[in-house]
PDB file of N, CA and C in Angstrom:
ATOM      1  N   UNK A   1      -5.694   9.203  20.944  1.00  0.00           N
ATOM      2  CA  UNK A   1      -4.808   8.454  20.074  1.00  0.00           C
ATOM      3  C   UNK A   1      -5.055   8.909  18.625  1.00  0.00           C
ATOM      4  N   UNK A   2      -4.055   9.212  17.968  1.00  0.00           N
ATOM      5  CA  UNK A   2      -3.825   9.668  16.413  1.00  0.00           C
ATOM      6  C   UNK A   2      -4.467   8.712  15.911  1.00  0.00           C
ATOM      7  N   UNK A   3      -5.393   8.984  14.606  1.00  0.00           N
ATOM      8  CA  UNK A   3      -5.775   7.911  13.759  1.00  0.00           C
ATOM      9  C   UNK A   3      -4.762   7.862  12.384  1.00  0.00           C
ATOM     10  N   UNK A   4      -4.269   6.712  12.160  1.00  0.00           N
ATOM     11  CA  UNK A   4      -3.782   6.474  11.128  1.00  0.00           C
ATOM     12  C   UNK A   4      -4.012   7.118   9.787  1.00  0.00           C
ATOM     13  N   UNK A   5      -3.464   6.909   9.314  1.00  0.00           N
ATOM     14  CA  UNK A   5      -4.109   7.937   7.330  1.00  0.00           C
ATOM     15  C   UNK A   5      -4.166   6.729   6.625  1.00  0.00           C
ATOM     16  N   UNK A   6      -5.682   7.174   5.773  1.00  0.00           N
ATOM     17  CA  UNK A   6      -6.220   5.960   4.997  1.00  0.00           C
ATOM     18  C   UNK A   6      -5.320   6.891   3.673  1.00  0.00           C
ATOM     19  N   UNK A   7      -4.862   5.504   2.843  1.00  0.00           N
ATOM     20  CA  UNK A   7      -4.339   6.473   1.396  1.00  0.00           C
ATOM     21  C   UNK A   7      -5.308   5.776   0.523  1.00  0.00           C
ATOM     22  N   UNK A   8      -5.848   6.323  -0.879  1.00  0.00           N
ATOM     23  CA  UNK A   8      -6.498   5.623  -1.491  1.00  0.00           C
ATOM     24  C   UNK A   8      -5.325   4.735  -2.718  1.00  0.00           C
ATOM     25  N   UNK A   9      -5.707   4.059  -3.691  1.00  0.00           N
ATOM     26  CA  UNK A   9      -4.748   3.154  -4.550  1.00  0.00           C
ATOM     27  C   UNK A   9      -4.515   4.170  -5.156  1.00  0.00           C
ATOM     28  N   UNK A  10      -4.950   5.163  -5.584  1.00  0.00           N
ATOM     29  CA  UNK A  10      -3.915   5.889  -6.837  1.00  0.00           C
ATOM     30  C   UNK A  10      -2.939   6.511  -5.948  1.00  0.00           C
ATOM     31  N   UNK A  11      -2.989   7.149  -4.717  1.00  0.00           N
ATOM     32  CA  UNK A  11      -1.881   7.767  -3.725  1.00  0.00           C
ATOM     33  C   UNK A  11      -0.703   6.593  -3.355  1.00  0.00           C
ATOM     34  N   UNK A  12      -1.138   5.304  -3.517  1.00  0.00           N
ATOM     35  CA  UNK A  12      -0.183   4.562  -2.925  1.00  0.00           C
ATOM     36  C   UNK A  12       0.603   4.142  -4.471  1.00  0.00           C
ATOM     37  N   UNK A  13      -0.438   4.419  -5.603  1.00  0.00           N
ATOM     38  CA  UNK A  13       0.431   3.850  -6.807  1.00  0.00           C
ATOM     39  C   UNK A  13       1.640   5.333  -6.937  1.00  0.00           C
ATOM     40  N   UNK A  14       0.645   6.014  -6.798  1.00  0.00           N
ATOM     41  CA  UNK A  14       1.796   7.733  -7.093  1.00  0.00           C
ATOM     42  C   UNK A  14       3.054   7.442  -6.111  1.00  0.00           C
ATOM     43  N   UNK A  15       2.977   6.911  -4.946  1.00  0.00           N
ATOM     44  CA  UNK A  15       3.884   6.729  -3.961  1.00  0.00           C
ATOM     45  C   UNK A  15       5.256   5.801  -4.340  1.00  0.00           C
ATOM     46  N   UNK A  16       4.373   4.881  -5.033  1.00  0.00           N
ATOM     47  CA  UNK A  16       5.544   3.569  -5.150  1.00  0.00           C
ATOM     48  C   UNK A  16       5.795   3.738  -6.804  1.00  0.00           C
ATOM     49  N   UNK A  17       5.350   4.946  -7.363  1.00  0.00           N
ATOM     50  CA  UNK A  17       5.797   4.362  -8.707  1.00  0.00           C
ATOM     51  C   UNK A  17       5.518   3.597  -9.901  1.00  0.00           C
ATOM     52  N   UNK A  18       3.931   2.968  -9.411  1.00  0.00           N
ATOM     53  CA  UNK A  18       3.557   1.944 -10.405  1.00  0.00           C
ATOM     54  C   UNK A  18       2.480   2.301 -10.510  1.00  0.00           C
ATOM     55  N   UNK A  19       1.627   1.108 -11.215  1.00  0.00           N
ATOM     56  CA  UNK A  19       0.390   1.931 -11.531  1.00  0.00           C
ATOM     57  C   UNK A  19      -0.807   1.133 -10.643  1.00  0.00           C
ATOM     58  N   UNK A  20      -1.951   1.878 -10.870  1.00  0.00           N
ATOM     59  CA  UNK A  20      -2.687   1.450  -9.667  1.00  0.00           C
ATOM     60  C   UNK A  20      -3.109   0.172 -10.094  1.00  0.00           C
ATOM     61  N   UNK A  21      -3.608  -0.608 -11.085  1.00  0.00           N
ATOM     62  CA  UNK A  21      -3.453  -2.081 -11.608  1.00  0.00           C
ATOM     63  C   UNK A  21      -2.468  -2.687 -10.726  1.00  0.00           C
ATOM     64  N   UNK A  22      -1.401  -2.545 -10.773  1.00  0.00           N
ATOM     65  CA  UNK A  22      -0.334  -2.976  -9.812  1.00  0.00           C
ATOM     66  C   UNK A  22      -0.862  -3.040  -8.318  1.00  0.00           C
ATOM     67  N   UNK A  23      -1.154  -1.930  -7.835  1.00  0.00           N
ATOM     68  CA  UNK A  23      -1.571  -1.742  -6.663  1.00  0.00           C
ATOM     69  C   UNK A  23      -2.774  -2.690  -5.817  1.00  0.00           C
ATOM     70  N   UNK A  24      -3.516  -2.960  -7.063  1.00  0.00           N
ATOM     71  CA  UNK A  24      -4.996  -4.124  -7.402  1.00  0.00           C
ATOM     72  C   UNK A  24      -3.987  -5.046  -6.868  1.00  0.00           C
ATOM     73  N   UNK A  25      -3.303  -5.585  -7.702  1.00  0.00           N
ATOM     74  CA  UNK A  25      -2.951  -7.110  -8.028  1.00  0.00           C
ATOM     75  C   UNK A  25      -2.248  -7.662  -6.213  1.00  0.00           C
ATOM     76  N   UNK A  26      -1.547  -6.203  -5.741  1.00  0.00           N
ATOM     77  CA  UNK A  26      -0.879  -6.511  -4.302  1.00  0.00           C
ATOM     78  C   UNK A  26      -2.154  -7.174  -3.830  1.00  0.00           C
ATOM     79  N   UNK A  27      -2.965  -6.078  -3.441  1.00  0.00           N
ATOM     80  CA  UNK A  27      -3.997  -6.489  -2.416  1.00  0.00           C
ATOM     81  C   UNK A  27      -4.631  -7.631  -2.792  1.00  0.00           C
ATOM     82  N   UNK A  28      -5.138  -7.849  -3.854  1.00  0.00           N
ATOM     83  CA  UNK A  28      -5.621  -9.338  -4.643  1.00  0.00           C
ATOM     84  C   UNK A  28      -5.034 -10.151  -3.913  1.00  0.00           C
ATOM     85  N   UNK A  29      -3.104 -10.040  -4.097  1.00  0.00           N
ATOM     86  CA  UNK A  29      -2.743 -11.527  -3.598  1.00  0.00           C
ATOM     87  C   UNK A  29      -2.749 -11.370  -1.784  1.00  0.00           C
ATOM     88  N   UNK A  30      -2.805 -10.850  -1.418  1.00  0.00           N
ATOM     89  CA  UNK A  30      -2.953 -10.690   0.121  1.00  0.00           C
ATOM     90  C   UNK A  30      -1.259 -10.297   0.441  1.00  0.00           C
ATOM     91  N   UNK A  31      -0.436  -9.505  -0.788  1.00  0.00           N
ATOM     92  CA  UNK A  31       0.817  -8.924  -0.558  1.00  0.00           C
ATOM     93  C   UNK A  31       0.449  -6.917   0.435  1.00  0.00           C
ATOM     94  N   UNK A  32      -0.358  -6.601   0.132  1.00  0.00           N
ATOM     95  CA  UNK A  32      -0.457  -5.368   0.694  1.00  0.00           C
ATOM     96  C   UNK A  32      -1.459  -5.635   1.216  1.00  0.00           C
ATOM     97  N   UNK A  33      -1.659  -5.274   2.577  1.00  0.00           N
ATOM     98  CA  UNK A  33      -3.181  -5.399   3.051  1.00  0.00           C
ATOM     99  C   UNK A  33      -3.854  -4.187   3.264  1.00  0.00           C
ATOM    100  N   UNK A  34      -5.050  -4.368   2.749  1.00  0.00           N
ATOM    101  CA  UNK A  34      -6.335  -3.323   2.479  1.00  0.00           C
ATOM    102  C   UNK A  34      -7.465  -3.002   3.106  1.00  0.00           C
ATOM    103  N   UNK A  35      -8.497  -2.145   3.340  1.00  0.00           N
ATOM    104  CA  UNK A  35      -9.772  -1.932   3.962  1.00  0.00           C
ATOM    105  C   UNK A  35     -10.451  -1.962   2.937  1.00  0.00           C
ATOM    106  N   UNK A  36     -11.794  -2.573   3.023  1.00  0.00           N
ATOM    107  CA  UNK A  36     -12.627  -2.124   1.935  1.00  0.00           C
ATOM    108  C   UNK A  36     -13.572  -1.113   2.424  1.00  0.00           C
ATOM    109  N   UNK A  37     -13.829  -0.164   1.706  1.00  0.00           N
ATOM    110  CA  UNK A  37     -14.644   1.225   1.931  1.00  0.00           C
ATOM    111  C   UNK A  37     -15.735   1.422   1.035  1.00  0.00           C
ATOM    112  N   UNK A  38     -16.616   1.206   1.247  1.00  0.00           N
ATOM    113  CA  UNK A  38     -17.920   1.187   0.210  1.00  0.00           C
ATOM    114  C   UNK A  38     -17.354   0.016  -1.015  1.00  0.00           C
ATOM    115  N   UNK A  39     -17.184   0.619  -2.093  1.00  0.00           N
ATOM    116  CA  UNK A  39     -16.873  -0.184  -3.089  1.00  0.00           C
ATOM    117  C   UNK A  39     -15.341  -0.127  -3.130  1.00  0.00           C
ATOM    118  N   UNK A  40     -14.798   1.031  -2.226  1.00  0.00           N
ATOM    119  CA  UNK A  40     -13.248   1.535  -2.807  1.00  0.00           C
ATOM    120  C   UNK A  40     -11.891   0.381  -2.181  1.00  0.00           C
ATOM    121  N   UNK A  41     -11.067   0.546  -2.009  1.00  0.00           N
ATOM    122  CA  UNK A  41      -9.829   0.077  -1.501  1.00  0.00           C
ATOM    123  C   UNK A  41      -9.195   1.211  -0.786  1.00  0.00           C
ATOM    124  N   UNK A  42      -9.018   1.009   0.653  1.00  0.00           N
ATOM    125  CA  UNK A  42      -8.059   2.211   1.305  1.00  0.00           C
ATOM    126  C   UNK A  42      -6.697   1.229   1.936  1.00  0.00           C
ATOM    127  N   UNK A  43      -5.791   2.123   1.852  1.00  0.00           N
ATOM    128  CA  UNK A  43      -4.207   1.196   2.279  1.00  0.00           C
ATOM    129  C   UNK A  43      -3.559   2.259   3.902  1.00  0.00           C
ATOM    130  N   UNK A  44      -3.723   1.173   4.921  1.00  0.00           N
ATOM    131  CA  UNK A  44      -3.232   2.304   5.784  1.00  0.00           C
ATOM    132  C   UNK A  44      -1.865   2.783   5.842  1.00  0.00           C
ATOM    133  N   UNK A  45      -1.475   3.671   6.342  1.00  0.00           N
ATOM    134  CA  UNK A  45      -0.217   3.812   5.928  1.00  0.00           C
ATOM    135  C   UNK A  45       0.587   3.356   6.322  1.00  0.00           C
ATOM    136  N   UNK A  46       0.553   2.576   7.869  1.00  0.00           N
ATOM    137  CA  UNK A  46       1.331   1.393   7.981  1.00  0.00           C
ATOM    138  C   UNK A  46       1.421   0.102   7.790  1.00  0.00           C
ATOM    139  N   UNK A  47       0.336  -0.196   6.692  1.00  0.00           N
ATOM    140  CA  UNK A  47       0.625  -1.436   5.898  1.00  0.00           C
ATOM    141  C   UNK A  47       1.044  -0.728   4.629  1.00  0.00           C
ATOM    142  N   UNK A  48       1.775   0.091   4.052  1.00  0.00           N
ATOM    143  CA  UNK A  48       1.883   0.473   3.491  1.00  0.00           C
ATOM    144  C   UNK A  48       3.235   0.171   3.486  1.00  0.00           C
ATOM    145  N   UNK A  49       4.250   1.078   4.599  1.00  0.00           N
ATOM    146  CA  UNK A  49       5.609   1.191   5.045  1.00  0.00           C
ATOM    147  C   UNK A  49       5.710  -0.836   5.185  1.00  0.00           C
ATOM    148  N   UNK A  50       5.002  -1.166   5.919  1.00  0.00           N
ATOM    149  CA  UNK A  50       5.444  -2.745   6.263  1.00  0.00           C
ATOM    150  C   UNK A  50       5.374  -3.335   4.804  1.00  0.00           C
ATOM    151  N   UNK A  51       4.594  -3.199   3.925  1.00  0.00           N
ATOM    152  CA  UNK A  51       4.884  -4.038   2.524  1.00  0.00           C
ATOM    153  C   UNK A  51       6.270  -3.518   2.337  1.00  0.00           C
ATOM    154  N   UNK A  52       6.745  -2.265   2.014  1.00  0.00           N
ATOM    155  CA  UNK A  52       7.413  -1.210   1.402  1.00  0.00           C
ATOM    156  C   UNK A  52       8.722  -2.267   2.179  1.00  0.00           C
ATOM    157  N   UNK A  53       8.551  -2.440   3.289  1.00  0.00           N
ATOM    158  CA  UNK A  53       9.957  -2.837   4.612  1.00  0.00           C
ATOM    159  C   UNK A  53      10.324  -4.517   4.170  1.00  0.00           C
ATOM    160  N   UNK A  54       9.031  -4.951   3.577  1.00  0.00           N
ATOM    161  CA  UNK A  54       9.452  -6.523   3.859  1.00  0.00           C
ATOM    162  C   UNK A  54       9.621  -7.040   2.427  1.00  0.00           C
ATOM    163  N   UNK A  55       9.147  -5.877   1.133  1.00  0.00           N
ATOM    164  CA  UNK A  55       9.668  -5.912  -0.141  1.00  0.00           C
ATOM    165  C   UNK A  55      10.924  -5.272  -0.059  1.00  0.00           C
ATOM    166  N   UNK A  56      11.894  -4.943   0.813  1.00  0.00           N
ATOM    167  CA  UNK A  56      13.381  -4.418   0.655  1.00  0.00           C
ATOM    168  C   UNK A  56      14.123  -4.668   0.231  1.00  0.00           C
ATOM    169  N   UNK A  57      15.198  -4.691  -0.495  1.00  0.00           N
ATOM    170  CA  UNK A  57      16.055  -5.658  -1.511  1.00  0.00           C
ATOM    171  C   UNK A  57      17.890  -5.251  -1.169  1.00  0.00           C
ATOM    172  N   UNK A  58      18.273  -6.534  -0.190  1.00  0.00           N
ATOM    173  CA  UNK A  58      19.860  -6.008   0.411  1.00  0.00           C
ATOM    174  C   UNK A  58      19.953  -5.344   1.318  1.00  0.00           C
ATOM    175  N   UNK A  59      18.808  -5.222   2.190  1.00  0.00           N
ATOM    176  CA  UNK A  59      19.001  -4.361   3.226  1.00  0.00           C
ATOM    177  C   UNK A  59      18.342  -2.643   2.804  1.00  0.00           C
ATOM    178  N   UNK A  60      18.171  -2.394   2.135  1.00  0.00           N
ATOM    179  CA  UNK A  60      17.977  -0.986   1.331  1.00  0.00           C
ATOM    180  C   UNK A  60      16.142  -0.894   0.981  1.00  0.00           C
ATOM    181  N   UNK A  61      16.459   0.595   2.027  1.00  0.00           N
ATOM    182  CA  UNK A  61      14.502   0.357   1.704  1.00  0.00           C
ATOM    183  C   UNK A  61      14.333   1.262   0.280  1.00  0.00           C
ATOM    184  N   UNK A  62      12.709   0.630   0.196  1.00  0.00           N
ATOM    185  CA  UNK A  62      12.027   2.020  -0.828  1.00  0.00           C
ATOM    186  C   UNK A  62      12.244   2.964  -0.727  1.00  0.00           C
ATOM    187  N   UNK A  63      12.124   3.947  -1.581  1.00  0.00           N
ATOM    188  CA  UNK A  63      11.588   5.554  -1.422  1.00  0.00           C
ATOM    189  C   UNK A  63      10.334   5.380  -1.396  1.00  0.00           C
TER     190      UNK A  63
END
C-alpha cells in the first residue's frame, strides 16, 4: 500500500497561496488537520484536498 505524502506548512502555504502563519492558525483551530513531527507540523495530503473540498465556495474547488 502507497504511503501518503507528508507536505510540510510552507509547501501547503506555497500551495494555497497564503502564508504559513495562516497555515498555523488552520491547524490551531482544528480547520486543517495535522501530524506533529518532532517539533514540526506535517499536513497529509489528503487532509489537505479535504480542507481544500469542504472550504469550496458555490460548488467550485481550489486550485
Amino acid at each position: 500500500m502507497p504511503r501518503e505524502r507528508l507536505l510540510t506548512v510552507a509547501e501547503v502555504a506555497d500551495h494555497m497561496r497564503v502564508s504559513s502563519m495562516t497555515v498555523y492558525r488552520l491547524i490551531k483551530a482544528g480547520s486543517l488537520r495535522a501530524v506533529r513531527v518532532g517539533k514540526n507540523y506535517r499536513i497529509r495530503t489528503g487532509d489537505l484536498d479535504a480542507y481544500l473540498q469542504s472550504s469550496s465556495v458555490n460548488g467550485t474547488e481550489h486550485a
